[in-house]
C-alpha atoms as a PDB file:
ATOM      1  CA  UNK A   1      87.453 129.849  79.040  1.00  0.00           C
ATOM      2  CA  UNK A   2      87.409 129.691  82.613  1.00  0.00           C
ATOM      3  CA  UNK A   3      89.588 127.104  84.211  1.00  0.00           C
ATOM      4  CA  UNK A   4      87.547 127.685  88.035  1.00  0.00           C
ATOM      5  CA  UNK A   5      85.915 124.743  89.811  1.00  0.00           C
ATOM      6  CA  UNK A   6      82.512 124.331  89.402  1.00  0.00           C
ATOM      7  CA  UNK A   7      80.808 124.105  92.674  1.00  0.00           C
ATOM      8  CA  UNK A   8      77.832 121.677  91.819  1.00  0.00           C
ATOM      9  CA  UNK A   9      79.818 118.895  90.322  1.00  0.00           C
ATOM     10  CA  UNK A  10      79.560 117.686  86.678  1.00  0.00           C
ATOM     11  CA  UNK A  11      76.907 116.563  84.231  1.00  0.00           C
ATOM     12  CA  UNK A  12      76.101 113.035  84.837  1.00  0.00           C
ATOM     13  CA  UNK A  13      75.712 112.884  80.831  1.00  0.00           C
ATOM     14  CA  UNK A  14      79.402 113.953  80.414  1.00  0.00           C
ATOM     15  CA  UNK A  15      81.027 112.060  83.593  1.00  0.00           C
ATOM     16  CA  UNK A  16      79.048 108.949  82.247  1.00  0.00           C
ATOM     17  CA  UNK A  17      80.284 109.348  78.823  1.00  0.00           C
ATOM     18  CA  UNK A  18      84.058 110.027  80.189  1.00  0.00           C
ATOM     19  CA  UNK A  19      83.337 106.621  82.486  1.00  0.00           C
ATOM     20  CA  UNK A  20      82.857 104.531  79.598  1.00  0.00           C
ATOM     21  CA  UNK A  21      85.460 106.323  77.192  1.00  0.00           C
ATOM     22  CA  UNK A  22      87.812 104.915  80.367  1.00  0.00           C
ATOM     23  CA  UNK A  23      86.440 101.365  80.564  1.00  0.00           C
ATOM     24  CA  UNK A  24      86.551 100.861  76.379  1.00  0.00           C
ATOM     25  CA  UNK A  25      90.086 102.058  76.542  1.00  0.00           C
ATOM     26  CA  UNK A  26      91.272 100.219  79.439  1.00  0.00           C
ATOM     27  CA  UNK A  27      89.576  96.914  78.552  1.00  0.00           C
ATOM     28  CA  UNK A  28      90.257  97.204  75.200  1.00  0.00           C
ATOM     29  CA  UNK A  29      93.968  97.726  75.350  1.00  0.00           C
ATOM     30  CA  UNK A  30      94.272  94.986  77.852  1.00  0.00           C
ATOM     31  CA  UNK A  31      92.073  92.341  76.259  1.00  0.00           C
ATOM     32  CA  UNK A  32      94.300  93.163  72.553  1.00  0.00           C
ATOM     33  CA  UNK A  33      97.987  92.464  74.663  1.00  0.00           C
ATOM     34  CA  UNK A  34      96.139  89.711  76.368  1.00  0.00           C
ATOM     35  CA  UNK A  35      94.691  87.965  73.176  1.00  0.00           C
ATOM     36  CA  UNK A  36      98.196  88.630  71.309  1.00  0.00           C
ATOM     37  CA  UNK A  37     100.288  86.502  73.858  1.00  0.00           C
ATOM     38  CA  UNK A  38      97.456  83.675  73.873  1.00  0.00           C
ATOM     39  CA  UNK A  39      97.833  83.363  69.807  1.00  0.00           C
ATOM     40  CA  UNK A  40     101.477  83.770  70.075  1.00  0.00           C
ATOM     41  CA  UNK A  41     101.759  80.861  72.392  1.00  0.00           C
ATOM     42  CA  UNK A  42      99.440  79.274  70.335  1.00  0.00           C
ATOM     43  CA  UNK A  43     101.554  79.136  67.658  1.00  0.00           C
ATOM     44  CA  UNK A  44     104.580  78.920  68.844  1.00  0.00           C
ATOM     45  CA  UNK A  45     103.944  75.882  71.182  1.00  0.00           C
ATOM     46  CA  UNK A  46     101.410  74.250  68.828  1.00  0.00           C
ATOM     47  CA  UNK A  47      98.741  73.940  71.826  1.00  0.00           C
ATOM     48  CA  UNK A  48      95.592  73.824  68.942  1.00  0.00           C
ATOM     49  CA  UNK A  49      92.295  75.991  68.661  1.00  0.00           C
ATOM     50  CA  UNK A  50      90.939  74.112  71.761  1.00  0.00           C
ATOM     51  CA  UNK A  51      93.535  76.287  73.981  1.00  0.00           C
ATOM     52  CA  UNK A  52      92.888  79.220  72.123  1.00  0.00           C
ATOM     53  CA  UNK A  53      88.806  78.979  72.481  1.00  0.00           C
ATOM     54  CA  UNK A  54      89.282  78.479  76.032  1.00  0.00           C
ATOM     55  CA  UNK A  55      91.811  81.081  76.815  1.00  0.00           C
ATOM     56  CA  UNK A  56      89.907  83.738  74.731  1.00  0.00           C
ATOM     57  CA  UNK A  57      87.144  83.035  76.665  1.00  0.00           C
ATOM     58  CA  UNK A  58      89.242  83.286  80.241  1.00  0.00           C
ATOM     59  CA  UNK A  59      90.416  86.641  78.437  1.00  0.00           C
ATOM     60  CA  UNK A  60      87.281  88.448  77.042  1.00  0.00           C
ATOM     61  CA  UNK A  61      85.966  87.405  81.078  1.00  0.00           C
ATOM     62  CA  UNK A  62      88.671  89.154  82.731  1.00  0.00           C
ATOM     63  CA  UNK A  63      88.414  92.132  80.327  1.00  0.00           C
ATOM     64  CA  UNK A  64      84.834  92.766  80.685  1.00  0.00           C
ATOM     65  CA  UNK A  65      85.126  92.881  84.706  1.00  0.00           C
ATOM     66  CA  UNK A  66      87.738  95.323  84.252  1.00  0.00           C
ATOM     67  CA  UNK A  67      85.696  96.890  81.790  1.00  0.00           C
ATOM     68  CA  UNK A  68      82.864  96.981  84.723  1.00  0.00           C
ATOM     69  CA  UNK A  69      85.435  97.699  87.201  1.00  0.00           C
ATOM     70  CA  UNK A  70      87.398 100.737  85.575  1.00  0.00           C
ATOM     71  CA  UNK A  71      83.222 102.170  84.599  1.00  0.00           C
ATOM     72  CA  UNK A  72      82.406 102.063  88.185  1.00  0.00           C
ATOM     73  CA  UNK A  73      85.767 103.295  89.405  1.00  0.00           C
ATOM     74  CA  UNK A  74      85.618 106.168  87.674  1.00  0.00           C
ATOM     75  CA  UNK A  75      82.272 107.227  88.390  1.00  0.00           C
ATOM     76  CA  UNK A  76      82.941 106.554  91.752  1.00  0.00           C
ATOM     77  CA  UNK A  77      85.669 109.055  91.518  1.00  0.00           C
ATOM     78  CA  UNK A  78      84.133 111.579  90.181  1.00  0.00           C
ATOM     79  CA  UNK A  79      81.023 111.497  92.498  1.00  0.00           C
ATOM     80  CA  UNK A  80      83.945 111.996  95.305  1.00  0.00           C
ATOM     81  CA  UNK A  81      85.139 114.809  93.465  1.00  0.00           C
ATOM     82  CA  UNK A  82      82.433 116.580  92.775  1.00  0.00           C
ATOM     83  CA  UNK A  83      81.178 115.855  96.209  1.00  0.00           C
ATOM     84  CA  UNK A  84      84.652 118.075  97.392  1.00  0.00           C
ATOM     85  CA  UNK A  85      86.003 115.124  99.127  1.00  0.00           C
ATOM     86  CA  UNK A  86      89.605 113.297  98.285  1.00  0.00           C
ATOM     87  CA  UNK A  87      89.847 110.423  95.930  1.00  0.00           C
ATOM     88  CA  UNK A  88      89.926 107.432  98.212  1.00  0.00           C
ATOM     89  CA  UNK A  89      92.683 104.193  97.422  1.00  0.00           C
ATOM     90  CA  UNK A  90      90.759 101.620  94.403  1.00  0.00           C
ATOM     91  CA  UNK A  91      88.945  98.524  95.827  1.00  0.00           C
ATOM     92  CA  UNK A  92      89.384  95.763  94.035  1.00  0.00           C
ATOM     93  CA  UNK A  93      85.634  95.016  94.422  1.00  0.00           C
ATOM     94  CA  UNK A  94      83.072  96.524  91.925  1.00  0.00           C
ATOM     95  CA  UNK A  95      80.606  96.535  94.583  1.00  0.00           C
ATOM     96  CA  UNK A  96      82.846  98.131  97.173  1.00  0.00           C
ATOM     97  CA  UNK A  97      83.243 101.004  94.807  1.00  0.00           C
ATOM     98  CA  UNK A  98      79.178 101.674  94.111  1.00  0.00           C
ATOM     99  CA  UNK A  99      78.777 101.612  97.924  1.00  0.00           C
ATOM    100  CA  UNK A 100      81.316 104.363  97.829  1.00  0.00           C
END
């Protein structure tokens, strides 16, 4: 096994399959903490289904853009690396980081 850099960059296939290994994981994790503190404080205030409908909601939002956000992110970064150059600081934009 050969652990030298490849000089044409990676398989699309394999750096879009590692992209949205990253986003699943990401998103997931942080929409299961998210949800558990929403139906904790459910319960343990007594704030009713209402809150929880509309704070799931507010949750599965935020984790999809991150979801979006950590896909693009990471493709972004491995374009740059395969391209030779440095990885760059994150933008908090999802379009910022297409543009690249």
């Amino acid at each position: 096994m050969s652990t030298e850099d490849t000089k044409k960059g990676g398989n699309p296939l394999t750096i879009f399959i590692v992209s949205l290994c990253a986003a699943i994981v990401m998103a997931g994790g942080f929409a299961i903490v998210i949800e558990a503190f929403i139906l904790a404080a459910a319960n343990l205030f007594e704030l009713g289904s209402t809150f929880v409908w509309i704070t799931s909601g507010a949750n599965a939002l935020l984790a999809l853009w991150f979801a979006v956000w950590t896909f693009v992110r990471s493709w972004h970064v491995e374009r740059r690396l395969g391209a030779g150059l440095e990885v760059d600081e994150p933008k908090m934009s999802i379009l910022g980081n297409l543009r690249g």
